[in-house]
N, C-alpha and C. Protein backbone atom coordinates (compact mmCIF):
# COMPACT_ATOMS: atom_id res chain seq x y z
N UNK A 1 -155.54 17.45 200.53
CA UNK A 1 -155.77 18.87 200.50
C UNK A 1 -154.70 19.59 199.67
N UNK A 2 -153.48 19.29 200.02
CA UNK A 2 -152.35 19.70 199.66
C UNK A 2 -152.96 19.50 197.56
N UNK A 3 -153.15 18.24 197.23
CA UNK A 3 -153.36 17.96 195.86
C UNK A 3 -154.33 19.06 195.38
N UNK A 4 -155.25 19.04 195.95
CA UNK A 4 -156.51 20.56 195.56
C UNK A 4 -155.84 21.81 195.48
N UNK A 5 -155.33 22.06 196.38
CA UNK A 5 -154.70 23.52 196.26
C UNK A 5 -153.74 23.54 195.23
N UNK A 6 -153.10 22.59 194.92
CA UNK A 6 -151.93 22.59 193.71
C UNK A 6 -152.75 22.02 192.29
N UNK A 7 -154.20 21.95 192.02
CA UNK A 7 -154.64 21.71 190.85
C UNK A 7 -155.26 22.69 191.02
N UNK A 8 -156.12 23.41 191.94
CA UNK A 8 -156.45 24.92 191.48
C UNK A 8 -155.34 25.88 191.43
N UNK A 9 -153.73 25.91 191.57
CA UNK A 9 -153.43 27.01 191.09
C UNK A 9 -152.88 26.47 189.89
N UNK A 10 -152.47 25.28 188.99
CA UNK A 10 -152.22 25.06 188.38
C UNK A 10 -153.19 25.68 187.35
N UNK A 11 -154.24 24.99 187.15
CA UNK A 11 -155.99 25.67 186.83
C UNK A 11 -155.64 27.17 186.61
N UNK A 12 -155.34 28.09 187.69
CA UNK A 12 -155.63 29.31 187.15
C UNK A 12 -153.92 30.14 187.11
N UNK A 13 -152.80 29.00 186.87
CA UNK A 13 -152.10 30.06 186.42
C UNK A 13 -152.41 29.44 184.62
N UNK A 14 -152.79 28.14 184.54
CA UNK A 14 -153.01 27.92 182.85
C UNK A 14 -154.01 28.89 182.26
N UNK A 15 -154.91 29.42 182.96
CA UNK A 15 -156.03 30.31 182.84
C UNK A 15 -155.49 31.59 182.35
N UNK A 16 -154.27 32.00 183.63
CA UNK A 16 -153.99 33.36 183.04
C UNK A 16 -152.94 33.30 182.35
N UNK A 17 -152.04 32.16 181.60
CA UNK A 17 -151.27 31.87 180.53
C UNK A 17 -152.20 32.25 178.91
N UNK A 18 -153.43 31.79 179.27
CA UNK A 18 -154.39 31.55 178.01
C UNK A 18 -154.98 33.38 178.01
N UNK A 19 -155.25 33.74 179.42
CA UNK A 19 -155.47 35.12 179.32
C UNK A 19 -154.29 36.09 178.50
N UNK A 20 -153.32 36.26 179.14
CA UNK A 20 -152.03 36.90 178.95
C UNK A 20 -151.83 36.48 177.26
N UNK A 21 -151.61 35.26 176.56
CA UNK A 21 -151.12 34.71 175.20
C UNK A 21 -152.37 35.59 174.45
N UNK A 22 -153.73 35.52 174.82
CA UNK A 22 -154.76 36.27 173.45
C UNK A 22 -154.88 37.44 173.71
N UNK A 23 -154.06 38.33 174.37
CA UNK A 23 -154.45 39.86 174.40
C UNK A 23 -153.47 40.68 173.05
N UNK A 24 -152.55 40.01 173.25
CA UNK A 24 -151.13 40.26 172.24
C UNK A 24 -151.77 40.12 170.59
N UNK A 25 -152.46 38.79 170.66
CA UNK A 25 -152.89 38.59 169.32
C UNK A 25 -153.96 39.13 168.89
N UNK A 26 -154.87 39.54 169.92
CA UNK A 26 -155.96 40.67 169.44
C UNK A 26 -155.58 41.76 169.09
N UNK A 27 -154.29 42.65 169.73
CA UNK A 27 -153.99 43.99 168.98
C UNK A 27 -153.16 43.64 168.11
N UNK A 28 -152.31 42.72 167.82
CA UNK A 28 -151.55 42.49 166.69
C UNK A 28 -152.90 42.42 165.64
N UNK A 29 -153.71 41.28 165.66
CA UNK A 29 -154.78 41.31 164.73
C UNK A 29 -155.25 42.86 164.06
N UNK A 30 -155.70 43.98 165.06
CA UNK A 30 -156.14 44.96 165.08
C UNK A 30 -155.07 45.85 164.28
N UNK A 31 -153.68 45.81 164.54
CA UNK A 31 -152.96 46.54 163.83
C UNK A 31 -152.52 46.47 162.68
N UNK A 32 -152.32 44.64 162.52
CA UNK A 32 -152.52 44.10 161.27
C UNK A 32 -153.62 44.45 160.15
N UNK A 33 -154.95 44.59 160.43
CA UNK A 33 -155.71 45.20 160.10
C UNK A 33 -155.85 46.19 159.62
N UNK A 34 -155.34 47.31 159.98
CA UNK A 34 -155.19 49.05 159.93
C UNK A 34 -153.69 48.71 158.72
N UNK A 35 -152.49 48.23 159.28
CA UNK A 35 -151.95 48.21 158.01
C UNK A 35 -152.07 48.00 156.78
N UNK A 36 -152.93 46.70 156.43
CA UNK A 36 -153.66 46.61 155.46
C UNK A 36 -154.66 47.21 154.66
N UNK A 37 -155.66 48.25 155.87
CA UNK A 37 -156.28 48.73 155.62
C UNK A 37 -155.29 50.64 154.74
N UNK A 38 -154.62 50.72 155.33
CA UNK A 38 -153.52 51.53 154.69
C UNK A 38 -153.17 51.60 153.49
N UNK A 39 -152.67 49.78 153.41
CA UNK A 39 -152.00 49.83 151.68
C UNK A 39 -153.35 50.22 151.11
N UNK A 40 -154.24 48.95 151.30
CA UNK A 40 -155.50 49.73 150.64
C UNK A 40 -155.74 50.71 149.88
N UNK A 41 -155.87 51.83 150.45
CA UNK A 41 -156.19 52.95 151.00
C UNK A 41 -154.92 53.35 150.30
N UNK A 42 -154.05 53.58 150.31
CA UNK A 42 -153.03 54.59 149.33
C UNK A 42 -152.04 53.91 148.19
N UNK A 43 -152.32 52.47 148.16
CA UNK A 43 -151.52 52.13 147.63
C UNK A 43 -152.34 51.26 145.82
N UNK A 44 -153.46 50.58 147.00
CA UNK A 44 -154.49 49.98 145.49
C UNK A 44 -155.42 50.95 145.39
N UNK A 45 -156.04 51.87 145.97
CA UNK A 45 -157.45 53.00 145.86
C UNK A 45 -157.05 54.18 145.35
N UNK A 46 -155.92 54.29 145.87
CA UNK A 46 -155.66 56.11 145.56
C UNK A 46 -156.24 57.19 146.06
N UNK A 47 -156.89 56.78 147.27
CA UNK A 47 -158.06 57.56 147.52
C UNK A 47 -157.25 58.79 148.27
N UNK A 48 -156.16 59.15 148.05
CA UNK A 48 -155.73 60.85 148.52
C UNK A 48 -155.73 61.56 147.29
N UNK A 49 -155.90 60.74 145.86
CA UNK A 49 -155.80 61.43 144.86
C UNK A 49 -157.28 61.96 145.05
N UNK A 50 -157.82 61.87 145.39
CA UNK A 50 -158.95 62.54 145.21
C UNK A 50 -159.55 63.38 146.64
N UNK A 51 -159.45 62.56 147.95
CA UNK A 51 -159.59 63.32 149.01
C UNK A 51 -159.11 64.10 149.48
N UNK A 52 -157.89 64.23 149.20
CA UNK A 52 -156.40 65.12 149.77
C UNK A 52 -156.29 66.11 148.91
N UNK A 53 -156.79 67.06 149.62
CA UNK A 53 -156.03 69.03 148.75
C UNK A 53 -154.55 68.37 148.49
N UNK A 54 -154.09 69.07 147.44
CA UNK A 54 -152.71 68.94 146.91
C UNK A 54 -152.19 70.49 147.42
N UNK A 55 -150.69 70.50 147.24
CA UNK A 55 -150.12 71.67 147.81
C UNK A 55 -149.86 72.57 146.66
N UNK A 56 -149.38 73.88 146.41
CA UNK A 56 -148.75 74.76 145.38
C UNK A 56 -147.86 73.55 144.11
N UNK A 57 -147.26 72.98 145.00
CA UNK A 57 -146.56 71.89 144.29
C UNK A 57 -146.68 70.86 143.61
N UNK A 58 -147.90 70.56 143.80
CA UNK A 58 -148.50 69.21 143.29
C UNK A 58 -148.68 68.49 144.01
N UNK A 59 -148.14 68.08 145.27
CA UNK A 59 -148.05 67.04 146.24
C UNK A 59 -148.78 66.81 147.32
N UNK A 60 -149.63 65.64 147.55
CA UNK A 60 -150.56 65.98 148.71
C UNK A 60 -150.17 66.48 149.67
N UNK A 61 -151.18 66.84 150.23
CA UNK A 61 -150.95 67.96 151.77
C UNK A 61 -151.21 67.31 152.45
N UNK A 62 -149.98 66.35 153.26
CA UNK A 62 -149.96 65.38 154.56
C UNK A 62 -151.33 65.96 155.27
N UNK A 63 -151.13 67.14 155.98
CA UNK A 63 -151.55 67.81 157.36
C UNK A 63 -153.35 67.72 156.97
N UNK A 64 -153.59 67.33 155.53
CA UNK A 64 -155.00 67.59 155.64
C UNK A 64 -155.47 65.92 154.91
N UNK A 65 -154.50 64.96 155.24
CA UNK A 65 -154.76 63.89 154.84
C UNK A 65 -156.21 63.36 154.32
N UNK A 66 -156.69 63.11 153.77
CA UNK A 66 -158.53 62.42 153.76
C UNK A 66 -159.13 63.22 153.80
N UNK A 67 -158.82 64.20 153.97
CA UNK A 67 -159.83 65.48 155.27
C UNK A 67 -161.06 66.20 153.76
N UNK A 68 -160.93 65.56 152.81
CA UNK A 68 -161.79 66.29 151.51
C UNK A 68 -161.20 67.11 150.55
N UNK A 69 -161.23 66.98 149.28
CA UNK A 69 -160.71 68.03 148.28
C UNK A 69 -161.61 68.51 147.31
N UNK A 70 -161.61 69.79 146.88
CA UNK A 70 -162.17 70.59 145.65
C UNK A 70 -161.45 69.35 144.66
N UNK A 71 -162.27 69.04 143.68
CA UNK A 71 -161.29 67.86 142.50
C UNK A 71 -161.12 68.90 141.64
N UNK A 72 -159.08 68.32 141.33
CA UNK A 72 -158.62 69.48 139.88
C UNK A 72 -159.16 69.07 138.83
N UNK A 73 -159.91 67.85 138.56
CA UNK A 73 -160.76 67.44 136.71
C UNK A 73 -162.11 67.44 137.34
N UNK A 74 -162.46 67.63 135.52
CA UNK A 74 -163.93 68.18 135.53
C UNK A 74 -164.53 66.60 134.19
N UNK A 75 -165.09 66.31 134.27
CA UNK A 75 -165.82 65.48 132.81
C UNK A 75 -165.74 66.17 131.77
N UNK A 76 -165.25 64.98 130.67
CA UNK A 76 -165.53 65.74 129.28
C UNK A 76 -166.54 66.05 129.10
N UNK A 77 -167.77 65.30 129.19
CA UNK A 77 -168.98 65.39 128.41
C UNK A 77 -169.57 65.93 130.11
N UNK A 78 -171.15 66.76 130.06
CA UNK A 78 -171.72 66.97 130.82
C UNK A 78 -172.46 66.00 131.88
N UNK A 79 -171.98 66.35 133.08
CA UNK A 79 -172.88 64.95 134.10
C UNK A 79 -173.12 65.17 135.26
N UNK A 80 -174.76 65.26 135.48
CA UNK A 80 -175.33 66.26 136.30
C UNK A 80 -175.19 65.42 137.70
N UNK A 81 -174.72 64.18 138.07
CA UNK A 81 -174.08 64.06 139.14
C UNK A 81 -173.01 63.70 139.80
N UNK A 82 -171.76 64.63 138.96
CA UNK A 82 -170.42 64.68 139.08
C UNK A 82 -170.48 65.11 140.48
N UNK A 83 -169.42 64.69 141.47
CA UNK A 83 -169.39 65.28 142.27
C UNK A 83 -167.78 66.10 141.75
N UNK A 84 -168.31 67.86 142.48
CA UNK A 84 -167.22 68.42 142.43
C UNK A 84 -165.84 68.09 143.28
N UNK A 85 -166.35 68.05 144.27
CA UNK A 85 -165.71 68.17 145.72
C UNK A 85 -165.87 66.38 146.15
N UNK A 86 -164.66 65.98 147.02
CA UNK A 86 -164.63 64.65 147.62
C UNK A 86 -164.65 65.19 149.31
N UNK A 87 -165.34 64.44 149.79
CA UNK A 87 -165.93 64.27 151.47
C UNK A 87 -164.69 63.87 152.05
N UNK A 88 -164.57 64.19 153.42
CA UNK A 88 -163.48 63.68 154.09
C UNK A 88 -163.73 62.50 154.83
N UNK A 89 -162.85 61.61 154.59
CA UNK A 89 -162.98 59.81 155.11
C UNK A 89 -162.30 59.56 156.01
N UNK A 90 -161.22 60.89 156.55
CA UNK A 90 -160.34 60.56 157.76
C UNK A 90 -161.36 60.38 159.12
N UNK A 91 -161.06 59.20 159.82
CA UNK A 91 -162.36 59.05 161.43
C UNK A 91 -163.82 58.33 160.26
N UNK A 92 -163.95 58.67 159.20
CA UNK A 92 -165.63 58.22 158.58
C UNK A 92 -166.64 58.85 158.98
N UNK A 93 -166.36 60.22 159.37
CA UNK A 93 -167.44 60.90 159.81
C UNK A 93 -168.61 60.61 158.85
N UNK A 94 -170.15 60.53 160.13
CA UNK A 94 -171.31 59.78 159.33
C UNK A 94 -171.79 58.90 159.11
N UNK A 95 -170.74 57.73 159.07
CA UNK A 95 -170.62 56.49 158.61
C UNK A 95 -170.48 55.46 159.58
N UNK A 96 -171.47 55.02 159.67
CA UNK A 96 -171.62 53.71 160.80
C UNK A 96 -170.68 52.74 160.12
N UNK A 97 -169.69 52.05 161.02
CA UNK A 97 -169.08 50.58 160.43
C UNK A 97 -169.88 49.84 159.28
N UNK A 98 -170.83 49.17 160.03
CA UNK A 98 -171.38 48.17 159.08
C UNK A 98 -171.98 49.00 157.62
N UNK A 99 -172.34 50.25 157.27
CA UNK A 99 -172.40 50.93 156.66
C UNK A 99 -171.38 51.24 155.37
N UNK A 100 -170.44 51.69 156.33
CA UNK A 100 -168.97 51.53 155.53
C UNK A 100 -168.36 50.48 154.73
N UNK A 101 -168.19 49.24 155.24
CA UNK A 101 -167.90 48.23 154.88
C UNK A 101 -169.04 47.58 153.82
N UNK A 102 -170.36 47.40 153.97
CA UNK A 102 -170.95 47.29 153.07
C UNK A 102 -170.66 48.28 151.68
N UNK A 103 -170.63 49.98 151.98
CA UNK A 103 -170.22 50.47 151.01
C UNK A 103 -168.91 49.82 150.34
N UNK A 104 -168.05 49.43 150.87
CA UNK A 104 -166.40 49.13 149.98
C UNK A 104 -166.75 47.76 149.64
N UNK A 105 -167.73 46.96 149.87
CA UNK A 105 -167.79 45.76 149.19
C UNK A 105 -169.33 45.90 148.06
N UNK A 106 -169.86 47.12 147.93
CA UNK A 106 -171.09 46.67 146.95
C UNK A 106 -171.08 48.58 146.28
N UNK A 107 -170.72 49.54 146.63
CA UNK A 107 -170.09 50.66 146.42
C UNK A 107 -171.48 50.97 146.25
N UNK A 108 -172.57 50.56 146.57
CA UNK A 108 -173.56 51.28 147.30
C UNK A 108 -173.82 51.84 148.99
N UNK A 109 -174.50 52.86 149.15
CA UNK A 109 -174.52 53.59 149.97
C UNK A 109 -175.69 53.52 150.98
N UNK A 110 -175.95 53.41 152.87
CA UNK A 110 -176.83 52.92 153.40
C UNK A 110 -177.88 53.91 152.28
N UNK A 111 -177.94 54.88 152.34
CA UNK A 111 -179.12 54.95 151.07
C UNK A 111 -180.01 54.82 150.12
N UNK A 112 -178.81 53.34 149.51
CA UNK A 112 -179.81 52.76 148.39
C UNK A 112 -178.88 53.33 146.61
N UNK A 113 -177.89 54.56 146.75
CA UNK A 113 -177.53 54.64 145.76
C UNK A 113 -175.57 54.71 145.65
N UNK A 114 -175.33 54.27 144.64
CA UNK A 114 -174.13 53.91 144.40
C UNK A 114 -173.50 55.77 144.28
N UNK A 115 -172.14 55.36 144.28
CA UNK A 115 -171.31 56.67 144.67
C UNK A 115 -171.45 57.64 143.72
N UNK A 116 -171.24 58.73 144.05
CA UNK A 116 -171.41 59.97 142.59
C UNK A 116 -169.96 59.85 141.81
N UNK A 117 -170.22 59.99 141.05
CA UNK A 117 -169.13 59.81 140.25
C UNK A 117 -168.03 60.98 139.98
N UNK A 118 -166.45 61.01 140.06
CA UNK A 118 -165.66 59.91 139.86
C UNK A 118 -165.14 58.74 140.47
N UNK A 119 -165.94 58.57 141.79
CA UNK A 119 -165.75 57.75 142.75
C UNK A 119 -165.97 56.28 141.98
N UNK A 120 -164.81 55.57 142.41
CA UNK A 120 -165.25 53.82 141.88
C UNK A 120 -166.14 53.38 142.42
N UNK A 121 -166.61 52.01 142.19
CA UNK A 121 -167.65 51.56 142.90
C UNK A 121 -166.73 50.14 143.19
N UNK A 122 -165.81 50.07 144.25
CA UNK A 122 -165.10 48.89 144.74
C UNK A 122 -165.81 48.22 144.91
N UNK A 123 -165.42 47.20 144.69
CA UNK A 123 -166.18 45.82 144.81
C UNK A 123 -164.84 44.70 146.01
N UNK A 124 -164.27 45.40 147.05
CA UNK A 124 -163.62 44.49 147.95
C UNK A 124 -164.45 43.58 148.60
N UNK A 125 -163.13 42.33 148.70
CA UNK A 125 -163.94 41.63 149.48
C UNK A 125 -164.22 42.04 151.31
N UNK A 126 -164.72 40.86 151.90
CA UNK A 126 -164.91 41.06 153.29
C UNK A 126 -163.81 41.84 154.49
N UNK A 127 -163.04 41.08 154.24
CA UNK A 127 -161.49 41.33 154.97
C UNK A 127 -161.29 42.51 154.86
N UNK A 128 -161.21 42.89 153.28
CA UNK A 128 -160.25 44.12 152.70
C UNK A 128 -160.93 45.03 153.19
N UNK A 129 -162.28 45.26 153.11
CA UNK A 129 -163.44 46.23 153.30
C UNK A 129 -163.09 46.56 154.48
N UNK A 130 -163.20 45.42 155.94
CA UNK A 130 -163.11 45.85 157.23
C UNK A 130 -161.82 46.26 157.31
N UNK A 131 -160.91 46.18 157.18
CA UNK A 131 -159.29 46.73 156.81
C UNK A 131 -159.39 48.07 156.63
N UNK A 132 -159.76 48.27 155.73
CA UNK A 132 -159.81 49.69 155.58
C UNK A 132 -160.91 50.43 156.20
N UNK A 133 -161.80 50.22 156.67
CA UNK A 133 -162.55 51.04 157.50
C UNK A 133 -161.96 51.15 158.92
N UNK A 134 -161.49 49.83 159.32
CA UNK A 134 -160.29 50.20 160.26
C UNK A 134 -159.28 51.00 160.07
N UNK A 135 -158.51 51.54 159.20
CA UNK A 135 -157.83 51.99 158.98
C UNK A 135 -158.35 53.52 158.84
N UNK A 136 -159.24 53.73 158.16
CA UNK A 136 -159.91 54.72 158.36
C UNK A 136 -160.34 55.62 159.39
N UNK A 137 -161.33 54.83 159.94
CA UNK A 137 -161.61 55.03 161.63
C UNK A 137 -160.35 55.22 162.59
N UNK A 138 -159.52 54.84 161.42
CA UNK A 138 -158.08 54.76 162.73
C UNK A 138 -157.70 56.64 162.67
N UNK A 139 -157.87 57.24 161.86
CA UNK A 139 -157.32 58.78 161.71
C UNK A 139 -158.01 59.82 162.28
N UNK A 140 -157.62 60.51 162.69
CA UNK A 140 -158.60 61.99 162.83
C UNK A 140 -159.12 62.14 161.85
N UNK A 141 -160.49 62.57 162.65
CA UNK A 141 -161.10 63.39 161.23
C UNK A 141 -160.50 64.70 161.12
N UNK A 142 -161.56 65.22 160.42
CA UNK A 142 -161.06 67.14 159.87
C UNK A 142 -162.12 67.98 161.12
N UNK A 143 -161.07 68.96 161.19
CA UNK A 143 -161.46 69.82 162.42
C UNK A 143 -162.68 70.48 161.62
């Protein structure tokens, strides 16, 4: 008897060793994620140059991060689907995950049409895509 009782707690303290060890690595994973999704996102995309109002100064306006900008360039030549204005991507308002991520890996839209232009049409891979929509999803949106 004595042997049973000492292989079931053995059993479930290895249980909650295996519990306790993968909770750590799921939010590390998760944060890992969002960091990446970050550089992304401001470091290879640039995407505050275009989403982010700039201040009197030139300099983006932290406080309205992603949140959408009037764009300061216009096209040389005429192009009737310039977009003026960039949408705000802080939270992804609109934008279902799998939606999103398909957009950053084929820079088409659940729609059927690719981005208005001056928007790139990224071509990331799998990883990078969910990275940054994590990262994304990770912010407030705009009030």
């Amino acid at each position: 008897m004595r042997i049973m009782i000492a292989a079931v707690a053995a059993a479930s303290l290895s249980l909650v060793a295996v519990l306790v060890g993968q909770t750590p690595q799921k939010k590390t994973a998760s944060a890992t994620s969002i960091a990446r999704g970050k550089y992304l996102v401001e470091d290879t995309g640039k995407c505050g140059d275009c989403h982010t109002p700039f201040t009197e100064k030139g300099e983006p306006n932290k406080e309205q991060w992603l949140q959408g900008a009037t764009l300061p360039f216009k096209p040389i030549v005429p192009m009737p689907v310039w977009a003026d204005k960039s949408s705000s991507i802080a939270g992804l308002p609109g934008w279902e995950k799998d939606a999103a991520i398909k957009f950053m890996m084929t820079g088409i839209a659940s729609n059927g049409l690719p981005a208005r232009p001056p928007m790139p049409q990224y071509r990331f891979n799998q990883q990078d895509a969910e990275a940054i929509v994590a990262y994304l999803g990770s912010l407030a949106p705009a009030k």
